[in-house]
Protein backbone atom coordinates (compact mmCIF):
# COMPACT_ATOMS: atom_id res chain seq x y z
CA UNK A 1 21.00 -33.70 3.84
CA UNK A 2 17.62 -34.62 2.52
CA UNK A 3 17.13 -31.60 0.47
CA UNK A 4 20.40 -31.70 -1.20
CA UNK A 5 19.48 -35.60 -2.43
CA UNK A 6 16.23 -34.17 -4.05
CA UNK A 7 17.46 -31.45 -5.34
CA UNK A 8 20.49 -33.47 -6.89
CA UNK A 9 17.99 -36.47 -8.17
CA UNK A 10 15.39 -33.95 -9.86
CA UNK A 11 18.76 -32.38 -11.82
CA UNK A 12 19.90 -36.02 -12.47
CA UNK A 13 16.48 -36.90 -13.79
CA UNK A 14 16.28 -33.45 -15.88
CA UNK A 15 13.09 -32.83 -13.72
CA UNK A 16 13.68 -28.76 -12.89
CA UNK A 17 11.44 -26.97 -14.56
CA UNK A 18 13.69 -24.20 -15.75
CA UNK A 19 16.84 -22.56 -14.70
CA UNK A 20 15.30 -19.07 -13.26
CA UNK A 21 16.69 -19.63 -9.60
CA UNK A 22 20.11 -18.82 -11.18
CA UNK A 23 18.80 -15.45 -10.64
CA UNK A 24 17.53 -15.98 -7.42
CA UNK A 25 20.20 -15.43 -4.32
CA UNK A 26 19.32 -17.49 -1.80
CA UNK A 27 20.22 -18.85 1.43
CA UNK A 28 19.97 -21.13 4.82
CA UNK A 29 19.05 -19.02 7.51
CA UNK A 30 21.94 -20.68 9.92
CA UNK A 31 24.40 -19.84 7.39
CA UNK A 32 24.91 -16.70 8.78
CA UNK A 33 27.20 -16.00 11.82
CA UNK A 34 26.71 -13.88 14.85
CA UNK A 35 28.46 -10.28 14.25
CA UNK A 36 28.74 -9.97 18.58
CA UNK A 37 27.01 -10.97 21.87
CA UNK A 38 24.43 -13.83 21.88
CA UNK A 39 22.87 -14.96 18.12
CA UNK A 40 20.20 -16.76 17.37
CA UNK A 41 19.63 -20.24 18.24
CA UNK A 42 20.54 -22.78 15.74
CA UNK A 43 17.97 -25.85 16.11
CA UNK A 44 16.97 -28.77 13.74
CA UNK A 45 14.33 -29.83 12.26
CA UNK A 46 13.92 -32.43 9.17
CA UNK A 47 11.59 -30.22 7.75
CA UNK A 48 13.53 -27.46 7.25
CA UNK A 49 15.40 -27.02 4.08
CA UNK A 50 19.30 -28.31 5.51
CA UNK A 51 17.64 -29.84 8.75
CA UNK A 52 18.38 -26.23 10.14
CA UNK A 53 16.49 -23.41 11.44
CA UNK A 54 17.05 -19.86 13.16
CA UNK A 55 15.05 -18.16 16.55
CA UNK A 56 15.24 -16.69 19.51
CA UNK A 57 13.50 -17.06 22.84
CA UNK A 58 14.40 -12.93 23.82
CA UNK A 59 11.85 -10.20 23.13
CA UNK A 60 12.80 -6.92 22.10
CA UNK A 61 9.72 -4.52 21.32
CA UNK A 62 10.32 -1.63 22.70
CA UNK A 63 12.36 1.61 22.73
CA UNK A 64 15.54 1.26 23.00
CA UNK A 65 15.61 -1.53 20.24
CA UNK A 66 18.65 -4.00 19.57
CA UNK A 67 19.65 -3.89 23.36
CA UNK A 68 18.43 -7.36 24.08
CA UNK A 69 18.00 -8.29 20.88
CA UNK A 70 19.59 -11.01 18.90
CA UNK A 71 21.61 -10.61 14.94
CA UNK A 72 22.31 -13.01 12.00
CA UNK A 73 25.08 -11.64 9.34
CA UNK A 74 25.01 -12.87 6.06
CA UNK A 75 27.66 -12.12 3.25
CA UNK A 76 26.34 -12.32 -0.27
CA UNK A 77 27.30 -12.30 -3.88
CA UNK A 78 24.04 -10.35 -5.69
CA UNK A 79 23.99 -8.96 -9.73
CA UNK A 80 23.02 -5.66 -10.01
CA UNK A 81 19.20 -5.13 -10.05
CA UNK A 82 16.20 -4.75 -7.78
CA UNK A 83 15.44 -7.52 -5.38
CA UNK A 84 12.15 -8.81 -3.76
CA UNK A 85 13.11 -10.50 -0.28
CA UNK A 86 11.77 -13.87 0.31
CA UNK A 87 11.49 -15.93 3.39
CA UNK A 88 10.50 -19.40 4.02
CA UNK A 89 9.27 -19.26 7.73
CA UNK A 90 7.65 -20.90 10.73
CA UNK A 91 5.22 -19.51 13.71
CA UNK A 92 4.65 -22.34 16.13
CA UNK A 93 1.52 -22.31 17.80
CA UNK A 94 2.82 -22.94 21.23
CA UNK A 95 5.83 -20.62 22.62
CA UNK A 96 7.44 -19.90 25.67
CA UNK A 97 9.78 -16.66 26.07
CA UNK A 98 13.26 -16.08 28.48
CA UNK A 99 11.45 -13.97 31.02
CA UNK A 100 14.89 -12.52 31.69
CA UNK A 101 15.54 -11.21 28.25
CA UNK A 102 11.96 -9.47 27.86
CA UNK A 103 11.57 -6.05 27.61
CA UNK A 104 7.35 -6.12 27.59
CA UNK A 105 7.17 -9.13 30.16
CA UNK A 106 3.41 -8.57 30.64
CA UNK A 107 2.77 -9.38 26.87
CA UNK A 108 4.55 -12.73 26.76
CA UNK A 109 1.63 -14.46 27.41
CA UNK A 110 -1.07 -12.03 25.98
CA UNK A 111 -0.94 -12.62 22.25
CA UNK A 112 -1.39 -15.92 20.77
CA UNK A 113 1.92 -17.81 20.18
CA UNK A 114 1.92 -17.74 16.55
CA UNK A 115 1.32 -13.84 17.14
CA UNK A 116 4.76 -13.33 18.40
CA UNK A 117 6.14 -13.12 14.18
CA UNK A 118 7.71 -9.89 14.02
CA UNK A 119 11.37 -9.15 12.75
CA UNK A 120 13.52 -6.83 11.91
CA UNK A 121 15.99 -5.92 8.61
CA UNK A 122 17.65 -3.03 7.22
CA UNK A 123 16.00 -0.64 4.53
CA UNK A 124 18.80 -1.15 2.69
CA UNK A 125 21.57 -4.23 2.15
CA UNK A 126 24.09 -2.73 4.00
CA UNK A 127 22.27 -1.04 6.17
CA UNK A 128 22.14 -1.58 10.09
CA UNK A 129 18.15 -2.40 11.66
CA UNK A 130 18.68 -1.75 14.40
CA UNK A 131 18.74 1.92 13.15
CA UNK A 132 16.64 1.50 9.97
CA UNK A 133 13.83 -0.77 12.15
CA UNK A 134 12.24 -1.88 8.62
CA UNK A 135 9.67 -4.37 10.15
CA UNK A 136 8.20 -7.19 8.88
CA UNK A 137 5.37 -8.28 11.08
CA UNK A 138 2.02 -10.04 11.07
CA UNK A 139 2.25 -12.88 8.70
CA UNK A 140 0.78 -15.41 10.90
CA UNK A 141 -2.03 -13.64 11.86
CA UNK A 142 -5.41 -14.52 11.34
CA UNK A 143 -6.37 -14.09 7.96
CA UNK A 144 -3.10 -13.80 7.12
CA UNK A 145 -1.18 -16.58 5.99
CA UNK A 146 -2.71 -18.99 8.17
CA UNK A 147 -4.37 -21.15 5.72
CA UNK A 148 -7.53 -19.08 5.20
CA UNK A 149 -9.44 -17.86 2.66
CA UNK A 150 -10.54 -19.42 -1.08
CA UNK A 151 -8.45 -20.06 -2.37
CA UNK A 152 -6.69 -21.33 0.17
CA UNK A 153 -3.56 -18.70 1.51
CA UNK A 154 0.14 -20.39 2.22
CA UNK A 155 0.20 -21.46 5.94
CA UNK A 156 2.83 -20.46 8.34
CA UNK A 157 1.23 -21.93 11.44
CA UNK A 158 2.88 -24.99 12.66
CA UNK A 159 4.27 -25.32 8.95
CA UNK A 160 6.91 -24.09 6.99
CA UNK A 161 6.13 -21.33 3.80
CA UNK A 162 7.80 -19.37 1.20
CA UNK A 163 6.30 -16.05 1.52
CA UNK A 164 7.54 -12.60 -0.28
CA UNK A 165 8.51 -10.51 2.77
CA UNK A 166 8.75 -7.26 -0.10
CA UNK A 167 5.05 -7.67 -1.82
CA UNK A 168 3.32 -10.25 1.05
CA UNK A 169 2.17 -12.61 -1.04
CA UNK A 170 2.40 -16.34 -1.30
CA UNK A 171 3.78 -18.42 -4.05
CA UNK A 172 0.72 -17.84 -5.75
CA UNK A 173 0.76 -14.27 -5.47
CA UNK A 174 -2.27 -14.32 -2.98
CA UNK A 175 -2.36 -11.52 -0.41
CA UNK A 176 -4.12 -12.07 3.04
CA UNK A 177 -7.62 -13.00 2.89
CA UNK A 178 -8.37 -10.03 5.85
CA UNK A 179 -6.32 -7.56 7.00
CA UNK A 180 -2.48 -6.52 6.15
CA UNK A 181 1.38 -7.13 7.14
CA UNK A 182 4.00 -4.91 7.27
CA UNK A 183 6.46 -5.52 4.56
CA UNK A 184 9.92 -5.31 4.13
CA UNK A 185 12.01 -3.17 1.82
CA UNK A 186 12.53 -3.53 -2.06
CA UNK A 187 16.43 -3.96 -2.54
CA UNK A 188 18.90 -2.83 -4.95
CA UNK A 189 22.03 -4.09 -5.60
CA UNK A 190 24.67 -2.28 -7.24
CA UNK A 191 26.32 -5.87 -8.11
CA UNK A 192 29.00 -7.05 -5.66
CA UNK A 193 29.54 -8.34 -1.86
CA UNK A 194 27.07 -7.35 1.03
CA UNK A 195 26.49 -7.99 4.34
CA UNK A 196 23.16 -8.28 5.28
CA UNK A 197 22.11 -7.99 8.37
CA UNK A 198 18.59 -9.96 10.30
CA UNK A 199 17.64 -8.73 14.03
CA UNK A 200 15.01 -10.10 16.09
CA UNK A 201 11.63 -8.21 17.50
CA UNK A 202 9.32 -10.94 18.80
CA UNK A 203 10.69 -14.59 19.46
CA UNK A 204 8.82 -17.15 18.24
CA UNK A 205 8.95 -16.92 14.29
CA UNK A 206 11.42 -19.87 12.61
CA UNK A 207 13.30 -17.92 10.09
CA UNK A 208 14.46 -21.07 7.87
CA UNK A 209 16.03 -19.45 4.69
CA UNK A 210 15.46 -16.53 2.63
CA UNK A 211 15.70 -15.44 -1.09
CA UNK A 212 16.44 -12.36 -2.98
CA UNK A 213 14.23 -12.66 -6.13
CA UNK A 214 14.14 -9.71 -8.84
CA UNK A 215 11.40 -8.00 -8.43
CA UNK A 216 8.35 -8.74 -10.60
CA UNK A 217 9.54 -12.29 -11.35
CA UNK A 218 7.24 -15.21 -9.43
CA UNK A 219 9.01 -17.98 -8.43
CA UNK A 220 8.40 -21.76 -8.21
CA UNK A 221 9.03 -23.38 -4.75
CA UNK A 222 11.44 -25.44 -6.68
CA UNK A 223 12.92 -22.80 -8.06
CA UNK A 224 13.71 -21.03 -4.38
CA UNK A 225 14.82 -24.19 -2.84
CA UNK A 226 17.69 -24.89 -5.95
CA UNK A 227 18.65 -21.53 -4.95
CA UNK A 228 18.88 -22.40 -1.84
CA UNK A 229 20.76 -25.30 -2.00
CA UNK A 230 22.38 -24.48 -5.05
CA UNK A 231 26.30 -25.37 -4.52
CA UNK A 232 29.43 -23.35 -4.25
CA UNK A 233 30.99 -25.43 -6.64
CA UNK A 234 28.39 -24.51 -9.22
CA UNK A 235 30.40 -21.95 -10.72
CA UNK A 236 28.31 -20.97 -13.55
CA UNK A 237 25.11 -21.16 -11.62
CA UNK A 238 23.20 -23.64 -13.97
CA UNK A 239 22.50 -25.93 -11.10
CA UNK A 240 25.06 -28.34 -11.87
CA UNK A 241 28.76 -29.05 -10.78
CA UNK A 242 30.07 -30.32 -14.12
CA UNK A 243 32.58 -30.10 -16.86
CA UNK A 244 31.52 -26.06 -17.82
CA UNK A 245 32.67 -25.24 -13.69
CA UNK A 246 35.96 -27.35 -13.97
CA UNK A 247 36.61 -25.15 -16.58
CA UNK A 248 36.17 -22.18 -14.90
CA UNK A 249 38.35 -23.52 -12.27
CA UNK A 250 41.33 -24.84 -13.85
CA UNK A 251 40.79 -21.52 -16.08
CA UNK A 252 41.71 -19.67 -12.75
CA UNK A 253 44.20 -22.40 -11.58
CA UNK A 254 47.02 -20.72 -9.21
CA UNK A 255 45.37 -17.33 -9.23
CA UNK A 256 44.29 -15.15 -6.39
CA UNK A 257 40.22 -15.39 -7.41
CA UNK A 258 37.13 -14.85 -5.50
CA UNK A 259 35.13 -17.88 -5.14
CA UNK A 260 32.92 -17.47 -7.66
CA UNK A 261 35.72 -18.02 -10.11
CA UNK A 262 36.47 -21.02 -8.27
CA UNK A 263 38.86 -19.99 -5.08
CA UNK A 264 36.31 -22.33 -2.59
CA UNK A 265 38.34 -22.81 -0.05
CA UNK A 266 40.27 -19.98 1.33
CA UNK A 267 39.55 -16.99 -1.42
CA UNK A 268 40.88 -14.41 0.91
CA UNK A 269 44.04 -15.84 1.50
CA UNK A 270 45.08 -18.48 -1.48
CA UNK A 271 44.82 -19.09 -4.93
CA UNK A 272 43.08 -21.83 -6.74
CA UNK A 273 44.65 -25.19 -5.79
CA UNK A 274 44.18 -28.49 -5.28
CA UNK A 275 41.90 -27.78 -2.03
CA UNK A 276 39.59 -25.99 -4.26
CA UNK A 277 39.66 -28.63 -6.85
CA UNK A 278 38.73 -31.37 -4.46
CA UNK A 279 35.73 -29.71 -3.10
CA UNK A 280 34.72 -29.45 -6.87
CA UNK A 281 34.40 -32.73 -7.36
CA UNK A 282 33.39 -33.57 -4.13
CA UNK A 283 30.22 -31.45 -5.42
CA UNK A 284 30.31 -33.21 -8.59
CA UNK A 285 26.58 -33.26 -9.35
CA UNK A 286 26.78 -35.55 -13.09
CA UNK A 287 24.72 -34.47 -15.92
CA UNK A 288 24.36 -31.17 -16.83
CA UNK A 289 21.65 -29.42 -18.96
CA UNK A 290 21.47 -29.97 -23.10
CA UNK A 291 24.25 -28.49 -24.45
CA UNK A 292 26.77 -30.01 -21.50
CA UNK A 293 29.45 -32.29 -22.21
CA UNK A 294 27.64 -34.82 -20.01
CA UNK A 295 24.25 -34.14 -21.98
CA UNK A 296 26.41 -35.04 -25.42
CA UNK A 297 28.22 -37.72 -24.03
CA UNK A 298 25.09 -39.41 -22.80
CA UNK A 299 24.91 -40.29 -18.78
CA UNK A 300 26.76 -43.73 -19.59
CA UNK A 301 29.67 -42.34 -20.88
CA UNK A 302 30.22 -40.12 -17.58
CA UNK A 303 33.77 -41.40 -15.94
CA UNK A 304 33.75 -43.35 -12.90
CA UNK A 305 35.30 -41.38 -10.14
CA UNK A 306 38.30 -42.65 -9.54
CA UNK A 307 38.80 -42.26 -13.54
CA UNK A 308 37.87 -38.53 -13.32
CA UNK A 309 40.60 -38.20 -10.54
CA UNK A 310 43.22 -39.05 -13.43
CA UNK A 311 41.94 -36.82 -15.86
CA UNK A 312 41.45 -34.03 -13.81
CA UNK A 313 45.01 -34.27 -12.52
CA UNK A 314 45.91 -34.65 -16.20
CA UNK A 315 44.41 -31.47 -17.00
CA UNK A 316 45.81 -29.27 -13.96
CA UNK A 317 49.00 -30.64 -15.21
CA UNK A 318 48.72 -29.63 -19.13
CA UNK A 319 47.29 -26.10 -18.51
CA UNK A 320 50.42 -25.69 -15.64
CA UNK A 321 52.97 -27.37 -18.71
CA UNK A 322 51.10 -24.49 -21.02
CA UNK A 323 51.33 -21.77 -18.45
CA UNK A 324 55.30 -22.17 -18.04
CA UNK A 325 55.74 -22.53 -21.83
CA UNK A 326 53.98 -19.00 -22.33
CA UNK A 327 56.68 -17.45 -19.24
């Protein structure tokens, strides 16, 4: 994926700017799966962050909502705290809807493509919107975020942007140049799981992925797309699979652990094993930040692969030897 070989040659490089997206929570739109019924349409696109977006074709405006609608589930991992939600998103300028999943089919035509943005989520994480109807709407508008304005507002026409869906601003904390959007909720986490749930309104808008960010911190566009494509395998969330997450791993080796402790593979129904240890270094990213054994040891003094194989199986085996000597 071409966004995973950027984001691993800027780390490589020691490019990122800072390490703030380990706050961040964020995702690929298509990771989500369809709870029941018909989802949203998975389609590619090398512009999108993973060569993956989300949309629908169906229209669902009126009263009762979520009847011909279309749902994306997502389950999360978010710290406690208070969350700004942000979305990196797409309104084509050209658009054609099902006619047989419309519920205002005189209006398909009447608004300008790009028009046709409208979404929505629940008021809280957990929450269900097709009962809480939080919308967010009107981001492509005109004098919106269509480009307008001096300076210049993020453009969502025909191009992908990162704009917070909470506060409706863009990266540079610019609101619309004219008029307003409806924003989304703020969200707090109590720290844990969640599922949280996106429903459709208007077809049209390219949901591509999304961010919680803590509320009052602005981030960097590089910081939201490390989030994004920040790894599983990065276990301590410093945007590097390294020697500090095999650690964690072999720390956990053989116990029933969520995945964030290293349990990658099947959390809900093994322990850390070998599976989990292979995607590890499958992820295996090379050097890490100052302070990282790869940072000490210097980026020629990393192991080839097949010589990290060894000592990794070395290691599972001493901290097994250690584990039966303490029985």
């Amino acid at each position: 994926m071409r966004i995973k070989t950027w984001y691993a040659a800027i780390a490589v490089a020691g490019l990122l700017p800072t390490l703030a997206f380990a706050d961040i929570v964020g995702f690929e739109a298509e990771s989500g799966s369809t709870p029941a019924g018909v989802g949203y349409r998975v389609q590619d696109d090398e512009d999108a962050l993973g060569g993956q977006y989300i949309d629908t074709d169906r229209r669902d405006t009126k009263d009762p909502f979520g009847d011909i609608a279309v749902f994306r589930e997502y389950d999360l991992t978010i710290p406690a705290g208070t969350y700004d939600l942000w979305g990196r998103i797409y309104s084509p300028t050209f658009f054609n809807y099902d006619p047989n999943f419309s519920d205002d089919p005189d209006s398909n035509d009447t608004l300008a493509a790009f028009e046709n943005d409208s979404f929505f989520v629940p008021l809280t994480l957990e929450g269900d919107p097709a009962v809480d109807l939080d919308r967010g709407n009107g981001f492509a508008s005109s004098g919106r975020f269509d480009g307008s304005g001096n300076p210049p507002r993020a453009n969502v026409r025909d191009a992908y942007a990162w704009i917070n869906l909470t506060d409706g601003v863009d990266l540079n904390g610019l609101s619309p140049s004219s008029g307003t959007v409806d924003t989304v909720a703020l969200y707090t986490s109590e720290g844990g799981e969640v599922t949280f749930t996106l429903m459709s309104r208007e077809g049209g808008i390219r949901h591509d992925s999304f961010a919680f960010v803590p509320d009052g911190q602005m981030p960097t566009e590089e910081e939201l797309i490390a989030a994004v494509s920040r790894l599983a395998s990065d276990l301590n969330k410093n945007g590097f699979v390294d020697f500090e997450d095999l650690t964690i791993l072999l720390a956990n080796w053989n116990k029933d652990v969520t995945a964030d402790d290293g349990n990658l593979v099947e959390p809900l129904t093994t322990v850390v094993n070998f599976a989990d240890l292979t995607v590890l270094l499958s992820d295996w990213t090379g050097p890490g930040p100052a302070g990282s054994p790869e940072a000490a040891l210097g980026t020629e003094a990393v192991p080839e692969p097949s010589t990290l194989v060894l000592l990794l199986i070395g290691l599972v085996g001493i901290v097994m030897r250690v584990r039966r000597r303490r029985r």
